[in-house]
Protein backbone atom coordinates (compact mmCIF):
# COMPACT_ATOMS: atom_id res chain seq x y z
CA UNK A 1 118.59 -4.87 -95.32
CA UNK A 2 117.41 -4.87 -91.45
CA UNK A 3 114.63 -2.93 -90.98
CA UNK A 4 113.01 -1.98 -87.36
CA UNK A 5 109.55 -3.13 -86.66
CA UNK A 6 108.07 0.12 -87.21
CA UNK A 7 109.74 0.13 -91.60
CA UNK A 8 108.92 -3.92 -91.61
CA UNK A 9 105.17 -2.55 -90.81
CA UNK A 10 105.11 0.00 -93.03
CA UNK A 11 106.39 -2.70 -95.40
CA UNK A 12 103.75 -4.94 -94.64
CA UNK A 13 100.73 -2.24 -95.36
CA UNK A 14 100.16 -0.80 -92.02
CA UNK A 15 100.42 3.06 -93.53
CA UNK A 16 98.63 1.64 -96.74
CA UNK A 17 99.53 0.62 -99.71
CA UNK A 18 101.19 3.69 -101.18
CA UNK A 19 103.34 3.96 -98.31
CA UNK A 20 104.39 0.31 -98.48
CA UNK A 21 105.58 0.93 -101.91
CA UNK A 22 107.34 4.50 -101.14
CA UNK A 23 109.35 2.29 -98.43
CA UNK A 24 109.66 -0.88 -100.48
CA UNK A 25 111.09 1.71 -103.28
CA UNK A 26 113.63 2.54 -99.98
CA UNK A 27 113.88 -0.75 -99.26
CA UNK A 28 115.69 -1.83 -102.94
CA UNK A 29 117.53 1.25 -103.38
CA UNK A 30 119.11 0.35 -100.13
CA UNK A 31 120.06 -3.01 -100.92
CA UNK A 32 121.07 -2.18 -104.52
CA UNK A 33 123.81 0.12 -102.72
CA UNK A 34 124.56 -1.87 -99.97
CA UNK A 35 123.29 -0.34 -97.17
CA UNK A 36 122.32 -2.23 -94.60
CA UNK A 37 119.61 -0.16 -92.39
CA UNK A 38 118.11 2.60 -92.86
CA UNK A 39 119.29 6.03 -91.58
CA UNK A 40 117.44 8.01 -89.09
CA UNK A 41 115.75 11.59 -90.70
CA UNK A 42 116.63 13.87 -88.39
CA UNK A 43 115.06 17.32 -90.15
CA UNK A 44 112.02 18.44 -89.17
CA UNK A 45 110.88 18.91 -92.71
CA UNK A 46 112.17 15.11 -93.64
CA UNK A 47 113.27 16.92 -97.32
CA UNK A 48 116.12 17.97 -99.22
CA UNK A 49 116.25 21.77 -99.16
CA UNK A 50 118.27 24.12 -101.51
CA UNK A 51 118.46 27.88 -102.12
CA UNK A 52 116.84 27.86 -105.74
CA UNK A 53 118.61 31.26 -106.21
CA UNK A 54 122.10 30.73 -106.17
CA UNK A 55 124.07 30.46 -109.04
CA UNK A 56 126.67 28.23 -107.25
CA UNK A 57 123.71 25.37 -106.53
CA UNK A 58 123.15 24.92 -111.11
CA UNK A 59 125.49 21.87 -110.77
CA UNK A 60 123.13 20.56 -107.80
CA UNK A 61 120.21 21.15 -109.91
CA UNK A 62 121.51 19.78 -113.31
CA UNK A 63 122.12 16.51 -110.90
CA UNK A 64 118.64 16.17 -110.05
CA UNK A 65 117.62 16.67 -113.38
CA UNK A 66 119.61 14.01 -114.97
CA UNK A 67 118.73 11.73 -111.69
CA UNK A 68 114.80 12.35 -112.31
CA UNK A 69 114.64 11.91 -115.78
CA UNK A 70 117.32 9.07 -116.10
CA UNK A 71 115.15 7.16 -114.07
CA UNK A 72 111.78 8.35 -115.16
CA UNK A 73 112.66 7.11 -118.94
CA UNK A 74 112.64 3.83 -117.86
CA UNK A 75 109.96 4.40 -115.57
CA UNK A 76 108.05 5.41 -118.06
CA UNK A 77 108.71 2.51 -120.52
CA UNK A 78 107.86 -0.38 -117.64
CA UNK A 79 104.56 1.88 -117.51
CA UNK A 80 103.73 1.13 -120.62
CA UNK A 81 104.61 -2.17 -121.28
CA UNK A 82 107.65 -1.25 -123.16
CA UNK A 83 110.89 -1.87 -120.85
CA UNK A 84 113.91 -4.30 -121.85
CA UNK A 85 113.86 -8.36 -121.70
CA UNK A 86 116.68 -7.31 -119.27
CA UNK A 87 119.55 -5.20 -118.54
CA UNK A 88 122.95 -6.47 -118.04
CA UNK A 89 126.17 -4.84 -117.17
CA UNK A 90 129.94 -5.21 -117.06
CA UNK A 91 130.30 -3.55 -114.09
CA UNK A 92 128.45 -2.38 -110.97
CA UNK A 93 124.40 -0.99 -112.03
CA UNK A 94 124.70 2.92 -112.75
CA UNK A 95 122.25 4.70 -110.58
CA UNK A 96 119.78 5.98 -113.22
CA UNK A 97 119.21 2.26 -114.92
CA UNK A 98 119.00 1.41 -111.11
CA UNK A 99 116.46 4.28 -110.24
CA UNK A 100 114.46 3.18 -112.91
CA UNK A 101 114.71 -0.22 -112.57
CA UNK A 102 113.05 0.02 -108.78
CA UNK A 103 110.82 2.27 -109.87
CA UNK A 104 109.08 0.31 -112.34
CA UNK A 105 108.97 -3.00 -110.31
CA UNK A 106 107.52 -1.21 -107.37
CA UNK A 107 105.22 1.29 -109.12
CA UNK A 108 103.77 -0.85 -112.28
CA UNK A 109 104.23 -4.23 -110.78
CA UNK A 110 106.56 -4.98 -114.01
CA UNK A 111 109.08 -7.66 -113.50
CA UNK A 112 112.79 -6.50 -115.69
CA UNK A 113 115.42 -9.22 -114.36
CA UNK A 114 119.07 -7.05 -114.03
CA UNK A 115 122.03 -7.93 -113.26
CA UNK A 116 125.19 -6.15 -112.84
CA UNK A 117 129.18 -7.18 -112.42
CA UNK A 118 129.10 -9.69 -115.44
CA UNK A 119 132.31 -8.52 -116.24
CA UNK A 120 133.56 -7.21 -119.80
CA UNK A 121 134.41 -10.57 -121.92
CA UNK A 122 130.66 -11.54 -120.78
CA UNK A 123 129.34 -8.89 -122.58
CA UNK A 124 132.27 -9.04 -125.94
CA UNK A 125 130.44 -12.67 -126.36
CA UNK A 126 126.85 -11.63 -126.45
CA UNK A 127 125.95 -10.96 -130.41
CA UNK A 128 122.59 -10.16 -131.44
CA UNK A 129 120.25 -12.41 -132.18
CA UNK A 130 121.67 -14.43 -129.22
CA UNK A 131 119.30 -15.67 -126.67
CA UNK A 132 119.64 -15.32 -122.82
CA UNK A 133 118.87 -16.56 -119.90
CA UNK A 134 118.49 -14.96 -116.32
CA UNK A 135 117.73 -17.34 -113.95
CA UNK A 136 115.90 -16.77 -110.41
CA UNK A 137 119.12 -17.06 -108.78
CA UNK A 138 120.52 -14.15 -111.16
CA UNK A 139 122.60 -16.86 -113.23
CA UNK A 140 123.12 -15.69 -117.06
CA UNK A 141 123.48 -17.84 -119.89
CA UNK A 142 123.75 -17.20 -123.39
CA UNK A 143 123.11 -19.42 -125.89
């Protein structure tokens, strides 16, 4: 992702460290959904607002709950030591396991290899008790 001086500072620690995690947390949701720069905020406010009292905005809401706690599960299980070996998936990363994913590698520092697009004999072959391997290139094998 190409970011402008002023994000690659930010990056780097200039605003401090939580803001260098809010935009390194940009950063990989970015790349995980191929986007190659960052788009320009151009509200005043910089935030997503809704009318909370229209009936017409529920499936809006429901969205955001399902996006905030999809992602906060696993959140909450890197937090705690808890989170999977690794995730792997047939097709392209869903963005919940994705929100969470980022989340807890930029928030608790917890390392969860995943890797997406394996395609759906990949995953027929896997049996439990099976053991794999994710390289640092993203290669999988299964032995």
């Amino acid at each position: 992702m190409v970011l402008t001086d002023e994000q690659q500072a930010l990056l780097d620690g200039s605003g401090g460290e939580v803001m260098a995690k809010v935009v390194k947390t940009l950063v990989m949701y970015g790349e995980t959904f191929g986007a190659g720069r960052m788009a320009p905020v151009t509200s005043a406010y910089g935030h997503t607002v809704i009318s909370f009292g229209l009936g017409a905005m529920k499936p809006i809401y429901d969205l955001y709950d399902t996006l905030l706690s999809g992602g906060m599960v696993l959140y909450a299980a890197c937090a705690m030591g808890r989170q999977p070996a690794c995730m792997l998936f047939s097709r392209h990363i869903d963005s919940l396991a994705a929100s969470g994913a980022i989340l807890g590698d930029v928030w608790t520092d917890v390392s969860m290899p995943v890797v997406d697009q394996l395609g759906d004999a990949f995953l027929e072959q896997v049996q439990t008790g099976m053991k794999i391997t994710v390289a640092e290139d993203g290669a999988v094998t299964v032995e």
